[in-house]
Protein backbone atom coordinates (compact mmCIF):
# COMPACT_ATOMS: atom_id res chain seq x y z
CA UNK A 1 12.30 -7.12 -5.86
CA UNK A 2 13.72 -3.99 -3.87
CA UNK A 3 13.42 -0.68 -5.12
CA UNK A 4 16.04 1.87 -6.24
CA UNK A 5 14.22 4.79 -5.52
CA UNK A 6 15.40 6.84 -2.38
CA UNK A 7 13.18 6.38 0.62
CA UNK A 8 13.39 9.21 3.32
CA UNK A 9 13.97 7.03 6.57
CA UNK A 10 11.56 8.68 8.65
CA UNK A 11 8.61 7.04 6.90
CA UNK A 12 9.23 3.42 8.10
CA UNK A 13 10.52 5.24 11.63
CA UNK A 14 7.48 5.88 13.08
CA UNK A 15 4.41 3.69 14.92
CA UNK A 16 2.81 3.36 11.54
CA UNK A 17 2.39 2.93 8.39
CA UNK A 18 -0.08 5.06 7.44
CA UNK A 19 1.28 9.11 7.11
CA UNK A 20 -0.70 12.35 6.60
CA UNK A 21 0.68 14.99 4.52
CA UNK A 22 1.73 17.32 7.48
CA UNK A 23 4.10 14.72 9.13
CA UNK A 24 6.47 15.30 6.26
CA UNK A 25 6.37 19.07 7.42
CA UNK A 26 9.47 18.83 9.57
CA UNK A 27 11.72 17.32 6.37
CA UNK A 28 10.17 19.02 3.19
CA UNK A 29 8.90 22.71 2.62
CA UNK A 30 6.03 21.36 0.83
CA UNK A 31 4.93 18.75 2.26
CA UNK A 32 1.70 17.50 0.20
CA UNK A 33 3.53 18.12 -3.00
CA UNK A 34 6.45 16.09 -1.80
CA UNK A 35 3.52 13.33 -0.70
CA UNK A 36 1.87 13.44 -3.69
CA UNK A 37 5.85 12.82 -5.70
CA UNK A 38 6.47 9.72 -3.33
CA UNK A 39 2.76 8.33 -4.51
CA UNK A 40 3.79 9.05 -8.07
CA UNK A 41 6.92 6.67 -7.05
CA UNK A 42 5.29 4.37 -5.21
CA UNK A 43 6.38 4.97 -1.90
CA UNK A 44 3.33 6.08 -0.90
CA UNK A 45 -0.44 4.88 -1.73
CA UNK A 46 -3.29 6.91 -1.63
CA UNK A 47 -5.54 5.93 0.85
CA UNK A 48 -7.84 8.26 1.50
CA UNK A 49 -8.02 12.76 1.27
CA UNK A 50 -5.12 13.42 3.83
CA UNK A 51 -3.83 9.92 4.23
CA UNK A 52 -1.20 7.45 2.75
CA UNK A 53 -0.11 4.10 3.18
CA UNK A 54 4.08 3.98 3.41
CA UNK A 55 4.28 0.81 0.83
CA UNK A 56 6.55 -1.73 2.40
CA UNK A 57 10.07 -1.44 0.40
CA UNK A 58 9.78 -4.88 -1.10
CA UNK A 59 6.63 -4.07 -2.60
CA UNK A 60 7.13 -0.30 -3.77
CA UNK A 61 7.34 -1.43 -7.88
CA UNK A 62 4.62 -3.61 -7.09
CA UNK A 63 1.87 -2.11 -8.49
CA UNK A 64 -0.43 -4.75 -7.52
CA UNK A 65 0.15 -4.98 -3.44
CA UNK A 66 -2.73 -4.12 -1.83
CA UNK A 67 -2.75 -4.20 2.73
CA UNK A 68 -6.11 -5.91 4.27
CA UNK A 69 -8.72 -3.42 5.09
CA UNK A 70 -7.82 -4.71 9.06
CA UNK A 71 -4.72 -3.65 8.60
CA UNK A 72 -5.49 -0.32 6.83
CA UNK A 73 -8.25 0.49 9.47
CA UNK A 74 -5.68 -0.02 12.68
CA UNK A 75 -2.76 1.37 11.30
CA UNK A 76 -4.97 4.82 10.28
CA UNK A 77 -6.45 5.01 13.58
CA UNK A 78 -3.11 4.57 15.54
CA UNK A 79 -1.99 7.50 13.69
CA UNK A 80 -4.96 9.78 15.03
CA UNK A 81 -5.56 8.58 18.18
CA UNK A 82 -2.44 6.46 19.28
CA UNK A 83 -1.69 2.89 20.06
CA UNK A 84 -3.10 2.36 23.19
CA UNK A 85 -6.70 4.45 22.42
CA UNK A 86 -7.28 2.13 19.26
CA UNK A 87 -7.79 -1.06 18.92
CA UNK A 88 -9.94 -3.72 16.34
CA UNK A 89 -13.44 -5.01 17.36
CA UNK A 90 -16.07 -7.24 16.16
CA UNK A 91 -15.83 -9.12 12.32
CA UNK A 92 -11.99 -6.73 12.26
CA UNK A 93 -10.98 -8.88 15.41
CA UNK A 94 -12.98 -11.75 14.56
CA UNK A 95 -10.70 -11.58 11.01
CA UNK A 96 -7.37 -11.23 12.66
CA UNK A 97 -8.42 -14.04 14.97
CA UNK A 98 -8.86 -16.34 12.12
CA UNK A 99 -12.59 -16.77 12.57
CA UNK A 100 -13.55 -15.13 9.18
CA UNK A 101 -11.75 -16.82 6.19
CA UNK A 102 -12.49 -14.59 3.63
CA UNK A 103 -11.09 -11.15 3.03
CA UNK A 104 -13.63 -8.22 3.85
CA UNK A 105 -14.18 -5.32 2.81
CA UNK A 106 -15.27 -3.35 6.11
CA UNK A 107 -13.32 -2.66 8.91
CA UNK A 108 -14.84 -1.96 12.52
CA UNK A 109 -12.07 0.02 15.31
CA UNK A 110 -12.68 1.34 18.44
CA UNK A 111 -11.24 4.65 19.02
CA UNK A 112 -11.90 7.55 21.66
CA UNK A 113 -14.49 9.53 19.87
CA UNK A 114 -16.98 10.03 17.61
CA UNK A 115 -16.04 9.35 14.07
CA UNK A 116 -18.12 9.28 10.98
CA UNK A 117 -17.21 6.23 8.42
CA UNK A 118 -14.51 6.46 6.09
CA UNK A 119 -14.20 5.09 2.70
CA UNK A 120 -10.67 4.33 1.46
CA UNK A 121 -8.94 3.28 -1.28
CA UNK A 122 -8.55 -0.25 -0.19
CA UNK A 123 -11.85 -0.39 2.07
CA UNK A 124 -14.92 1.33 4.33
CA UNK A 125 -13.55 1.68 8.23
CA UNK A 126 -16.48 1.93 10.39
CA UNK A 127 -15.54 4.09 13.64
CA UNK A 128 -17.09 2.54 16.95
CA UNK A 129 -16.63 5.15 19.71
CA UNK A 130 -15.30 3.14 22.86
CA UNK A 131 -12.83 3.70 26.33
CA UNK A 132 -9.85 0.89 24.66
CA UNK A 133 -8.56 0.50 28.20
CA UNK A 134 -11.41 -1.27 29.37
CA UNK A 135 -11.92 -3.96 26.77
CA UNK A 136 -9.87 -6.87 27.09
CA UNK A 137 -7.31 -6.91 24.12
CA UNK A 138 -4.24 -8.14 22.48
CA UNK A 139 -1.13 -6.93 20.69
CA UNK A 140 -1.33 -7.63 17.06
CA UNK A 141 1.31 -7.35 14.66
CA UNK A 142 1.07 -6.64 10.88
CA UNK A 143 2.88 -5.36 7.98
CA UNK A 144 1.73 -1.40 8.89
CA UNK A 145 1.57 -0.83 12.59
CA UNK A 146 1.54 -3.27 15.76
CA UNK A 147 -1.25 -2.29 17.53
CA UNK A 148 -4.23 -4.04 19.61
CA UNK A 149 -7.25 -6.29 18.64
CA UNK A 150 -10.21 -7.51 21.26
CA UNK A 151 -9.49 -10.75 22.93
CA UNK A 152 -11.42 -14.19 21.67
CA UNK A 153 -13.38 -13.91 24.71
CA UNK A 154 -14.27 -9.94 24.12
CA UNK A 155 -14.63 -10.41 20.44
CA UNK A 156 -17.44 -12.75 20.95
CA UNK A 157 -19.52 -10.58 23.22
CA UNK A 158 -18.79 -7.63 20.33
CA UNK A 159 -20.06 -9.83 17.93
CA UNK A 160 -23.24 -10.91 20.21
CA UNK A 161 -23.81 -7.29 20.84
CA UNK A 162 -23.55 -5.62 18.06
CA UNK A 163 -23.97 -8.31 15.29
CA UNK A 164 -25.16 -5.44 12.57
CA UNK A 165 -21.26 -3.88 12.98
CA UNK A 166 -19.66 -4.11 9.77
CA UNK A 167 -22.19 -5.14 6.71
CA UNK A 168 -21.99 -9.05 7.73
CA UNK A 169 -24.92 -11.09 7.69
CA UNK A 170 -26.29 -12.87 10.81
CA UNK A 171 -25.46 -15.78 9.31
CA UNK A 172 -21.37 -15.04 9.23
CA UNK A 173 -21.90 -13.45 12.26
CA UNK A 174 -23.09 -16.17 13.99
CA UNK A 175 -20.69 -18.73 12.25
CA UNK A 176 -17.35 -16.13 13.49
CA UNK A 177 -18.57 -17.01 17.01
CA UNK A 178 -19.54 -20.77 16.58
CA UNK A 179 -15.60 -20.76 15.24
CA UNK A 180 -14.31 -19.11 18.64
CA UNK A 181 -16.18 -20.91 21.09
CA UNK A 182 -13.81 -24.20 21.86
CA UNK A 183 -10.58 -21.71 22.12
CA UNK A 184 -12.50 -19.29 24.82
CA UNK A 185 -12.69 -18.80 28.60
CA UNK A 186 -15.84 -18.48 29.73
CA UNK A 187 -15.10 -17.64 32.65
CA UNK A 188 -13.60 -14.84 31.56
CA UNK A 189 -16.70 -14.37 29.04
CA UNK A 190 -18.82 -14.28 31.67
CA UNK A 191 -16.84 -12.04 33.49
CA UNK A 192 -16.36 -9.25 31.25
CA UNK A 193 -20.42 -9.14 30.73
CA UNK A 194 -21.26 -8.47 33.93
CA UNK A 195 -17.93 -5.77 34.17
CA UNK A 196 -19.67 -4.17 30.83
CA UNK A 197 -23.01 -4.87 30.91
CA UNK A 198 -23.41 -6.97 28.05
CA UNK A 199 -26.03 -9.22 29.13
CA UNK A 200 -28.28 -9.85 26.24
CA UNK A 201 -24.35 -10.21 24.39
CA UNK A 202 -23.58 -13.15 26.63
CA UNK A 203 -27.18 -14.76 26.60
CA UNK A 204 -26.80 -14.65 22.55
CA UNK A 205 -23.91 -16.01 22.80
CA UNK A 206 -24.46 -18.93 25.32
CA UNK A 207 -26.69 -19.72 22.43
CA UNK A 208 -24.88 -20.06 19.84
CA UNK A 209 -21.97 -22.05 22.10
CA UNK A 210 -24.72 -24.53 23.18
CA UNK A 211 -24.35 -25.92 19.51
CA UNK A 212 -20.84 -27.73 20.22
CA UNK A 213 -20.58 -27.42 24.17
CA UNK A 214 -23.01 -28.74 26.76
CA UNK A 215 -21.77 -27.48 29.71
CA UNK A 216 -19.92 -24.28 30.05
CA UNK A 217 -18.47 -22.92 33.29
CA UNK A 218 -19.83 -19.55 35.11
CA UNK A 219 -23.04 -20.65 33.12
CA UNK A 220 -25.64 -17.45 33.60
CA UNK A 221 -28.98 -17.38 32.86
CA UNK A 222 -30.25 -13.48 32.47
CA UNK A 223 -33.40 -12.36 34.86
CA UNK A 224 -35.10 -11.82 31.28
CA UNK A 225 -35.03 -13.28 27.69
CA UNK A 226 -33.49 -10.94 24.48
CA UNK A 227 -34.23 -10.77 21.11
CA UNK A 228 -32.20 -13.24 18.93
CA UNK A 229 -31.22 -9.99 17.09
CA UNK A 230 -31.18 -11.84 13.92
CA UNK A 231 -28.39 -14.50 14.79
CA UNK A 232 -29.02 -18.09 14.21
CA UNK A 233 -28.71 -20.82 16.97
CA UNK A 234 -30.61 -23.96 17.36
CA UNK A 235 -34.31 -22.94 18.27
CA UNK A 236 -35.00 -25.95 20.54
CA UNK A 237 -32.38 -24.22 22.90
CA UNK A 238 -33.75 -20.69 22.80
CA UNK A 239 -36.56 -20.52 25.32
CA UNK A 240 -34.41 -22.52 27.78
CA UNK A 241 -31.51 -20.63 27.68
CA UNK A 242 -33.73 -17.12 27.13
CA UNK A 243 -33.96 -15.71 23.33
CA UNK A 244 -36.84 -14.83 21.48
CA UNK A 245 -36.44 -16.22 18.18
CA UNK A 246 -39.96 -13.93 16.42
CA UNK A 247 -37.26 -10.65 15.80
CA UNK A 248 -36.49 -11.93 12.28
C-alpha cells in the first residue's frame, strides 16, 4: 500500500538510500528537525546518530520493513565515500552471492580509510580499510543503492584470509567457500593471489576446494605450509597440500 504523505523528490534522487541530516540543507532551513519530522512519518528510519534510511514508498506505513544489514552497510558507505571507493567483502559478499542462507547480523565493506565499527539500528557494519579499485568486483543492485560486491573468485580468498571478519564461525566460514567453489575460476583465483599476495588465502582455500574437486587448474603449491586459521577441511589433505591443522 502507497503512502499519502508528501515525499520531497530529492530523497529517492540521489545514489542512495541512506541520507544524513545535512543533505536536506539545500531544501529545508532546518534540516535535522525536518529529518527527524520525515522519521516521525515514516519516510525516513533511523539508522544510526547522523544517518537515515529513505524507506522505499511502498513500504513507508509499513512499520515492520526492515533492509538487510548488506544492504544497509553498502548503501551507508556509498554515501561517505562514493560508489566506486566502496564495495562488500567477505560473509557481506559471500551473502549477496548466495553462499550464506541465513540473514546476518554483521556487515563487512571495504572503504578508503580507517573506520571504527558502527552499530545501527538494523545491524553492526564492520569497516575493512582497502584500495576498491584493485579487488576484483561486481555491480550489485538492491532496494537502497547499486553499488559493488567482491567477485566469487575474490570473495573466496577474503574469506580464506580473513576468516575472523564478521563474527562467523570457522565452520560457516568454511561452508560459504565449499558453496562457491564449482561456480569459480581458478584461474583467476590463482591469479589475483599472487597480484595481492594472498598466499596462505589461496593455500586455505585449495583446501577446502579439494573436498568436491580433484583437480583444479593453475594448481599452486606455496614454498611453505600456513596455519589452518581455524577453518575446517579434510585433514588427510592438509600436509599434502600445506596447512597445519595444530592452530585450533
Amino acid at each position: 500500500m502507497r503512502s499519502s504523505v508528501s515525499i520531497p523528490p530529492k530523497l529517492y534522487e540521489g545514489e542512495t538510500r541512506v541520507v544524513r541530516p545535512r543533505d536536506l540543507a539545500d531544501q529545508y532551513s532546518q534540516p535535522a528537525k525536518e529529518a527527524r519530522r520525515l522519521a516521525g512519518l515514516g519516510v525516513l528510519r533511523p539508522l544510526s546518530h547522523g544517518y537515515y534510511v529513505v524507506a522505499p514508498p511502498e513500504h513507508i506505513t509499513d512499520k515492520h520493513w526492515r533492509p538487510s544489514i548488506e544492504t544497509v552497510g553498502i548503501a551507508l558507505a556509498v554515501i561517505d565515500y562514493g560508489v566506486r571507493e566502496t564495495a562488500l567483502m567477505g560473509i557481506s559478499a559471500a551473502r549477496i552471492l548466495g553462499a550464506i542462507p541465513r540473514a546476518l547480523s554483521t556487515c563487512v565493506v571495504a572503504i578508503p580509510k580507517q573506520r571504527p565499527p558502527l552499530t545501527t539500528a538494523f545491524g553492526h557494519i564492520e569497516f575493512v580499510r582497502r584500495r576498491v579499485v584493485t579487488l576484483d568486483a561486481q555491480r550489485v543492485h538492491t532496494e537502497l543503492v547499486t553499488g559493488y560486491t567482491t567477485t566469487i573468485e575474490q570473495t573466496i580468498l577474503d574469506l580464506t584470509d580473513r576468516p575472523e571478519l564478521g563474527g562467523t564461525t570457522p565452520q560457516q566460514i568454511s561452508e560459504a567457500v565449499l558453496s562457491l567453489v564449482p561456480q569459480a575460476d581458478w584461474t583467476l583465483v590463482l591469479g589475483l593471489a599472487h597480484e595481492q599476495r594472498k598466499h596462505a588465502a589461496y593455500i586455505r582455500a585449495r583446501w577446502l576446494a579439494s573436498q568436491i574437486m580433484d583437480i583444479i587448474p593453475g594448481e599452486w603449491r606455496y614454498a611453505r605450509s600456513v596455519p589452518s586459521a581455524g577453518l575446517v577441511g579434510p585433514a588427510g589433505e592438509a600436509n599434502r597440500l600445506g596447512v597445519i591443522l595444530s592452530d585450533h
